[in-house]
N, C-alpha and C. Protein backbone atom coordinates (compact mmCIF):
# COMPACT_ATOMS: atom_id res chain seq x y z
N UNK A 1 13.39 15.84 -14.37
CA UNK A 1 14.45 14.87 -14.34
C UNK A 1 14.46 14.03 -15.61
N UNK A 2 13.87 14.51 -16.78
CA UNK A 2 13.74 13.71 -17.97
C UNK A 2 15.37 13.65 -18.32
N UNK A 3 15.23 12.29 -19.29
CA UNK A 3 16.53 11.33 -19.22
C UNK A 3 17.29 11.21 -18.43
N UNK A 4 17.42 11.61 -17.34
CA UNK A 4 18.60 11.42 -16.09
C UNK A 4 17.99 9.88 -15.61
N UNK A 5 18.45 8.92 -15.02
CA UNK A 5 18.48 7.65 -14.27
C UNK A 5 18.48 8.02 -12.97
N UNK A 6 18.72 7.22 -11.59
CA UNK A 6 18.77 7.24 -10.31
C UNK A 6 20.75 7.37 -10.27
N UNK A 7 20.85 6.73 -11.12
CA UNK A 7 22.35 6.40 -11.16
C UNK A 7 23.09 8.21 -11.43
N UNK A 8 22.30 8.67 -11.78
CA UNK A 8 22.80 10.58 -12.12
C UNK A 8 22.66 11.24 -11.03
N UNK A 9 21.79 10.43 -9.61
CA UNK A 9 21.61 11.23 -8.72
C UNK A 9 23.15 11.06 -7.46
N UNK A 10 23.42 12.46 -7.21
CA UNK A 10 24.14 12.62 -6.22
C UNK A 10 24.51 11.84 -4.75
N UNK A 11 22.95 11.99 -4.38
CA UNK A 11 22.74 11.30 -3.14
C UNK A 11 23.37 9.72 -3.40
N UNK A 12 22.82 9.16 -4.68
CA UNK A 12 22.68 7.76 -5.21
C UNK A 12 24.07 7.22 -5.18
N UNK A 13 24.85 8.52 -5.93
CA UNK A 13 26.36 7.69 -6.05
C UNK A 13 26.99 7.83 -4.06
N UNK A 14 26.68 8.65 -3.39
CA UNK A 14 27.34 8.88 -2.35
C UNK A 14 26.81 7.33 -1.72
N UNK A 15 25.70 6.82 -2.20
CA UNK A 15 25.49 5.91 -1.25
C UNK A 15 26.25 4.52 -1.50
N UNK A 16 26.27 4.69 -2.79
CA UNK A 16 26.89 3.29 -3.60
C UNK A 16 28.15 3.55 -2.86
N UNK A 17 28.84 5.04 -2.66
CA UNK A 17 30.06 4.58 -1.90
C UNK A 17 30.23 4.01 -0.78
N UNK A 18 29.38 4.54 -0.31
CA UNK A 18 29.25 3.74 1.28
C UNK A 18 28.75 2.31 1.36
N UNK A 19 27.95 1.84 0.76
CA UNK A 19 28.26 0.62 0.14
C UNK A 19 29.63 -0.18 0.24
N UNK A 20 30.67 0.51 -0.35
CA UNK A 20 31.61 0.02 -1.07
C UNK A 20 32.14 0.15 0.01
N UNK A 21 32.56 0.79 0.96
CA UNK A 21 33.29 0.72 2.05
C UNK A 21 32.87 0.18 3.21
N UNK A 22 31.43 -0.29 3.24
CA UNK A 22 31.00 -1.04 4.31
C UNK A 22 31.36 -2.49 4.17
N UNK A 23 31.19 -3.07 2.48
CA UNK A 23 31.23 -4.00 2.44
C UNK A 23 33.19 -4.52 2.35
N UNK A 24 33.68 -3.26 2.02
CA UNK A 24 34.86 -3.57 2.38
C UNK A 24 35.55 -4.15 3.64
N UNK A 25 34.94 -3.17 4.64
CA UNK A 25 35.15 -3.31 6.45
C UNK A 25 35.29 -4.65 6.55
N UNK A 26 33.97 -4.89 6.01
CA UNK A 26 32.81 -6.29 6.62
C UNK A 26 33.58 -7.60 6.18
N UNK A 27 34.69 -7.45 5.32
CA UNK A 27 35.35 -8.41 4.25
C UNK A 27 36.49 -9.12 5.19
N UNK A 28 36.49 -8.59 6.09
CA UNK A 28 38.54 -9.03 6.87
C UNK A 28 38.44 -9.06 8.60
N UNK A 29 38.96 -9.91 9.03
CA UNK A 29 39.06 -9.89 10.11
C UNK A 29 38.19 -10.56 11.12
N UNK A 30 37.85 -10.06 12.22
CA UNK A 30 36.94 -10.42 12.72
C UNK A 30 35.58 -10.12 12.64
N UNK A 31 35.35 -8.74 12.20
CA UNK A 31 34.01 -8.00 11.27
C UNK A 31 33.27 -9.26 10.46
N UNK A 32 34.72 -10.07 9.82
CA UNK A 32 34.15 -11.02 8.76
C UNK A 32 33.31 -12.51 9.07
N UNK A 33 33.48 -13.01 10.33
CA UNK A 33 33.40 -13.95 11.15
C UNK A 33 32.06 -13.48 11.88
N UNK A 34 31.99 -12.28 12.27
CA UNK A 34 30.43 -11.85 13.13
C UNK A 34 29.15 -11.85 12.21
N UNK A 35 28.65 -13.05 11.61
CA UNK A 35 27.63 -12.91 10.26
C UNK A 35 26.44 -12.18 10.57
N UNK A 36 26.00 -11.90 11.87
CA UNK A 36 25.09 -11.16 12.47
C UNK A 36 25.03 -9.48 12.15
N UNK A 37 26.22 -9.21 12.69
CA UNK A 37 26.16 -7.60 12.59
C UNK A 37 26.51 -7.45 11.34
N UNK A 38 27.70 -8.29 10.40
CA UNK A 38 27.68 -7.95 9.23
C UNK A 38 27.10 -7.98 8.19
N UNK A 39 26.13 -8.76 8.23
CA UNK A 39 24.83 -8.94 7.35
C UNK A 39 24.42 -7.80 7.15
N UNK A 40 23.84 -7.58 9.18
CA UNK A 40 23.19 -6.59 9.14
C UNK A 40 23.76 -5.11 8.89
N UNK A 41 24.43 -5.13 8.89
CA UNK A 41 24.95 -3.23 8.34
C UNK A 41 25.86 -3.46 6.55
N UNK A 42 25.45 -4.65 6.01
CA UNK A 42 25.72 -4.53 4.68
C UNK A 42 24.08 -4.56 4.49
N UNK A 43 23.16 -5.16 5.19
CA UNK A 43 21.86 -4.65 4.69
C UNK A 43 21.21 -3.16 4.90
N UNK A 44 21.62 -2.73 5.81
CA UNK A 44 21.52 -1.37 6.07
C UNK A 44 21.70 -0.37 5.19
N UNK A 45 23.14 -0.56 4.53
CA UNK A 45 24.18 0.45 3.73
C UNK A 45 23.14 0.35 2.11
N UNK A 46 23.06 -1.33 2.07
CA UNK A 46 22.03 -1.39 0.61
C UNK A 46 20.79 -0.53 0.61
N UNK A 47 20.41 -0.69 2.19
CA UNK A 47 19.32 -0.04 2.22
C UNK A 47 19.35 1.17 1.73
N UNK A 48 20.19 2.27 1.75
CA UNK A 48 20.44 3.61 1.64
C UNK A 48 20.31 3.89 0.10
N UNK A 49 20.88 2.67 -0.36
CA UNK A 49 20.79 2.86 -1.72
C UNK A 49 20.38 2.61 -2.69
N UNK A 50 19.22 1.90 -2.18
CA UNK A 50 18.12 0.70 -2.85
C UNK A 50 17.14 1.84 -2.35
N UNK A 51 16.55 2.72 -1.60
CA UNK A 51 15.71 3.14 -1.57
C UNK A 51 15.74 4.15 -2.10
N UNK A 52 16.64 5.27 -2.52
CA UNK A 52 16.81 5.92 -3.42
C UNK A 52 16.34 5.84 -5.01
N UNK A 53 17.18 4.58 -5.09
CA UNK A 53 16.63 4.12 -6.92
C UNK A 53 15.23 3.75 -6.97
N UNK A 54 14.40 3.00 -5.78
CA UNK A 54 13.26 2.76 -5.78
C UNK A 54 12.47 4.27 -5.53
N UNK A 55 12.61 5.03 -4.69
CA UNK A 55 12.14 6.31 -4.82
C UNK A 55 12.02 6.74 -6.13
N UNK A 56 13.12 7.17 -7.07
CA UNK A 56 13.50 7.58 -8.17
C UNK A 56 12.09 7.02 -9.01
N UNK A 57 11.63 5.59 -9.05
CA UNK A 57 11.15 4.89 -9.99
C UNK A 57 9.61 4.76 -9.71
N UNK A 58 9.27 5.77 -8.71
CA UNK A 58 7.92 6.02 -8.34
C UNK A 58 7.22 7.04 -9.30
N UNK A 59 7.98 8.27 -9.76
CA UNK A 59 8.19 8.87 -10.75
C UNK A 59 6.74 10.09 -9.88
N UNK A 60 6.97 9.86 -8.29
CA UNK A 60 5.66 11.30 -7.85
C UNK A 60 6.98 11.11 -6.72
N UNK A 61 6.74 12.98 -6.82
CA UNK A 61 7.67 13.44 -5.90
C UNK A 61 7.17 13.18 -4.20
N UNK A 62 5.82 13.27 -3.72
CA UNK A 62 6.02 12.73 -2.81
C UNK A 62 5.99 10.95 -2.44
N UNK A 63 6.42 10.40 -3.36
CA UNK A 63 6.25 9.04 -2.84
C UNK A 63 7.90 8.60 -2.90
N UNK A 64 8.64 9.94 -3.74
CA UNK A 64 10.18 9.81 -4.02
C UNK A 64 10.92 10.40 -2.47
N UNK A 65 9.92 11.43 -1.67
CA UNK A 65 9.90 11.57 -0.79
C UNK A 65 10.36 10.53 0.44
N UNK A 66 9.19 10.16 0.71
CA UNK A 66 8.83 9.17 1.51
C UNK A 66 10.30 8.17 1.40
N UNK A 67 10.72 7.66 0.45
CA UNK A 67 11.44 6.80 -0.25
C UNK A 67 12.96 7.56 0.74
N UNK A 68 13.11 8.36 0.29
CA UNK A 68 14.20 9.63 0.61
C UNK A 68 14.02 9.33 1.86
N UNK A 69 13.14 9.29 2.48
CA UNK A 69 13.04 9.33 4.17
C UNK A 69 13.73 8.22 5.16
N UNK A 70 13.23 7.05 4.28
CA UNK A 70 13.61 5.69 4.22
C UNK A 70 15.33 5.41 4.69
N UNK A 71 15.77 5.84 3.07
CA UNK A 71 17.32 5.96 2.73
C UNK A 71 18.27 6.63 4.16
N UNK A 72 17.60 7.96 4.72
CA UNK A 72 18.00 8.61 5.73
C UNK A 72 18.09 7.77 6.94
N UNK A 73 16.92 7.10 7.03
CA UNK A 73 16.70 6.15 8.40
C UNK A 73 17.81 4.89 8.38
N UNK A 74 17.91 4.50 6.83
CA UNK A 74 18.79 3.63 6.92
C UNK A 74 20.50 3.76 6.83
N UNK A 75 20.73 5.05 6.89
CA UNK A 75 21.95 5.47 7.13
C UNK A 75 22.49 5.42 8.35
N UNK A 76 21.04 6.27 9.41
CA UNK A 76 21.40 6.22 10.48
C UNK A 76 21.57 4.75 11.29
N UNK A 77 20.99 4.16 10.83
CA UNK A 77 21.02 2.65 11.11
C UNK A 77 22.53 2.12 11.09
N UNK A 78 23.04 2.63 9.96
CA UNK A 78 24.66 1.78 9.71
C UNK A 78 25.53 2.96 10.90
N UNK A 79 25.24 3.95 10.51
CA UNK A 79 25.78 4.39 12.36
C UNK A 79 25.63 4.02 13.22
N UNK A 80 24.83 3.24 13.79
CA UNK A 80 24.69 2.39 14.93
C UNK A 80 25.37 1.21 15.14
N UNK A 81 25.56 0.65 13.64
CA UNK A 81 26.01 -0.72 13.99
C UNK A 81 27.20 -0.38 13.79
N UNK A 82 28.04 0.96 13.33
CA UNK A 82 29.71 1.21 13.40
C UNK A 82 29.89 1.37 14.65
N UNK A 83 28.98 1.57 15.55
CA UNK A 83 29.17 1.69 16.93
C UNK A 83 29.15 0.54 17.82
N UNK A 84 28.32 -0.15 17.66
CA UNK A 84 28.74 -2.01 17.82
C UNK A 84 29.82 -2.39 17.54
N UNK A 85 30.42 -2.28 16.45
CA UNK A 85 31.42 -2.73 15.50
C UNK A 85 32.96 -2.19 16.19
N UNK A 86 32.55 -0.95 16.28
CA UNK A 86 34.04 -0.14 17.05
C UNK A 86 33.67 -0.74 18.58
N UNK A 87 33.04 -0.50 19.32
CA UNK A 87 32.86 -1.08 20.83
C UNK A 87 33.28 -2.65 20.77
N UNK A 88 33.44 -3.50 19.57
CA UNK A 88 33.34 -4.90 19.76
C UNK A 88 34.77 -5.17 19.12
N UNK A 89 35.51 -4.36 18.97
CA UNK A 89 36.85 -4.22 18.51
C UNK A 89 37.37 -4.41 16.98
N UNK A 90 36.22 -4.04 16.10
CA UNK A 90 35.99 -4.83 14.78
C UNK A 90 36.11 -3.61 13.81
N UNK A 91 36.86 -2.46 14.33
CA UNK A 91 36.84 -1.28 13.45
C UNK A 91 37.97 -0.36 14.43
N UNK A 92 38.71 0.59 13.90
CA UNK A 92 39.75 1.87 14.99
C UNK A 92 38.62 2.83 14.22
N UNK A 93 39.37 3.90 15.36
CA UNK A 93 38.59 5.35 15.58
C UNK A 93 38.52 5.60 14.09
N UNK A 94 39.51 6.02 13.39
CA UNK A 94 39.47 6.50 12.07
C UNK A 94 38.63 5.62 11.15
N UNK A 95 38.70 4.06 10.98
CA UNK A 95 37.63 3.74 10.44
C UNK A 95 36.14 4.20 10.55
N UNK A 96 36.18 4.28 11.78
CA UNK A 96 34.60 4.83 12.56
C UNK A 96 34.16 6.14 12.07
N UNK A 97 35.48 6.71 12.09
CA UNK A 97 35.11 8.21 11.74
C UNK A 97 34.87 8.30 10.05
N UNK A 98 35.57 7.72 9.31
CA UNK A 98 35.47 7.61 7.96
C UNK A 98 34.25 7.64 7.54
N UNK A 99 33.64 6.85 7.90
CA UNK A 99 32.53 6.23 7.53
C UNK A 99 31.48 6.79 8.06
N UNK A 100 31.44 6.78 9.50
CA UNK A 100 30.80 7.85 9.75
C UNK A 100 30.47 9.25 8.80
N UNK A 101 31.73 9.62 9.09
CA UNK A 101 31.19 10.70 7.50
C UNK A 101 30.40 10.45 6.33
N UNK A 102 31.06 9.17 5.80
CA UNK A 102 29.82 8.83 4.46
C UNK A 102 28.94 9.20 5.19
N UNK A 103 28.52 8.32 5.92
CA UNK A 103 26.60 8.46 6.30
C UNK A 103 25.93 9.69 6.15
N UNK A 104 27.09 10.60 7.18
CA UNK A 104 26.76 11.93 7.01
C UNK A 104 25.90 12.35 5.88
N UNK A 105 27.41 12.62 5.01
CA UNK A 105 26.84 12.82 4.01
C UNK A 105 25.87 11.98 3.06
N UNK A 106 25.84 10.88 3.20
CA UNK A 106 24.09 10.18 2.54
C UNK A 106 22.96 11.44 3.38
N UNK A 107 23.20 11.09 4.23
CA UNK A 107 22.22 11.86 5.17
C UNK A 107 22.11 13.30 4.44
N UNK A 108 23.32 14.04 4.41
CA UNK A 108 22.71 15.48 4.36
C UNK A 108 22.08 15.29 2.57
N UNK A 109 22.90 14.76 1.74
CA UNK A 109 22.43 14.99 0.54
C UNK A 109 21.13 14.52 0.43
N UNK A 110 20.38 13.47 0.89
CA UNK A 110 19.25 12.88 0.83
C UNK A 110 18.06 13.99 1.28
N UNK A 111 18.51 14.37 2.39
CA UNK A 111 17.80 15.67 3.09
C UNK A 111 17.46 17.07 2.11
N UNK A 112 18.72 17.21 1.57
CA UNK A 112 18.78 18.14 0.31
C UNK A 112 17.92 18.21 -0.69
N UNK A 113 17.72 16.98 -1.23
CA UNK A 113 17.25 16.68 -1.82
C UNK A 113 15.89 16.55 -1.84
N UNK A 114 15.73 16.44 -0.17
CA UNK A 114 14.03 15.92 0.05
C UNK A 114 13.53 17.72 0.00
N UNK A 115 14.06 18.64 0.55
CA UNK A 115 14.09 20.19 0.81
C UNK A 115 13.64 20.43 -1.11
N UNK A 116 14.66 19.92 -2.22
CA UNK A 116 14.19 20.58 -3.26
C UNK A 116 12.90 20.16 -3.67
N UNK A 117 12.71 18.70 -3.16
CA UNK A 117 11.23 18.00 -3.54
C UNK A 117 10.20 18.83 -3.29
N UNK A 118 10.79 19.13 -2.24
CA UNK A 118 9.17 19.64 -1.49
C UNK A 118 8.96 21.23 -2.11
N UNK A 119 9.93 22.33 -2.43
CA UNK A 119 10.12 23.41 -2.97
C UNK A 119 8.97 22.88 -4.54
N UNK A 120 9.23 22.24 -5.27
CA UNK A 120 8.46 21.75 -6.47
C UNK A 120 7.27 21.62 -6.45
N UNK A 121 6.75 21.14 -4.98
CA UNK A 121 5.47 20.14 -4.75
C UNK A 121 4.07 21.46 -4.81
């Protein structure tokens, strides 16, 4: 991975998007007023993507691992709280589903990624 950054990684940008659309949600409405859940699933979403770059900067594949593992857990995390969020009337189906997908995909690419780690190791 010589000269590439965290910022070159795949997984990395998918997460920054989800990011960007969580914290969008979280911006309007009544989403915006619940400081509890919205904290918490804009800390979640960072999570995904803060542990990535911190993985990245361990510079040993299994501790970039581990890191990777992290990011996954905290994806699934912001799926949970879209499920709060839609049950509490603070999101429609298609938002849910949108986003949902990001995660997904944080999820699968992170996974991907952890699969080539370990192929190296």
């Amino acid at each position: 991975m010589q000269g590439r950054t965290f910022k070159d990684l795949e997984c990395w940008k998918k997460a920054r998007e989800l990011v960007k659309e969580i914290y969008q949600v979280t911006r309007s409405g009544s989403f915006s007023k619940d400081f509890g859940l919205r904290d918490q699933i804009q800390r979640s979403a960072v999570s995904v993507m803060a542990n990535i770059a911190e993985g990245f900067g361990t510079f040993s594949d299994v501790e970039f691992i581990r890191f990777l593992s992290i990011s996954i857990r905290s994806a699934y995390e912001v799926q949970s709280h879209l499920c709060v969020a839609l049950d509490a009337g603070y999101l429609q189906d298609r938002e849910l589903n949108r986003l949902d997908y990001l995660c997904n995909e944080c999820i699968n690419l992170a996974k991907g990624f952890i699969r080539y780690l370990k192929e190296k190791i």
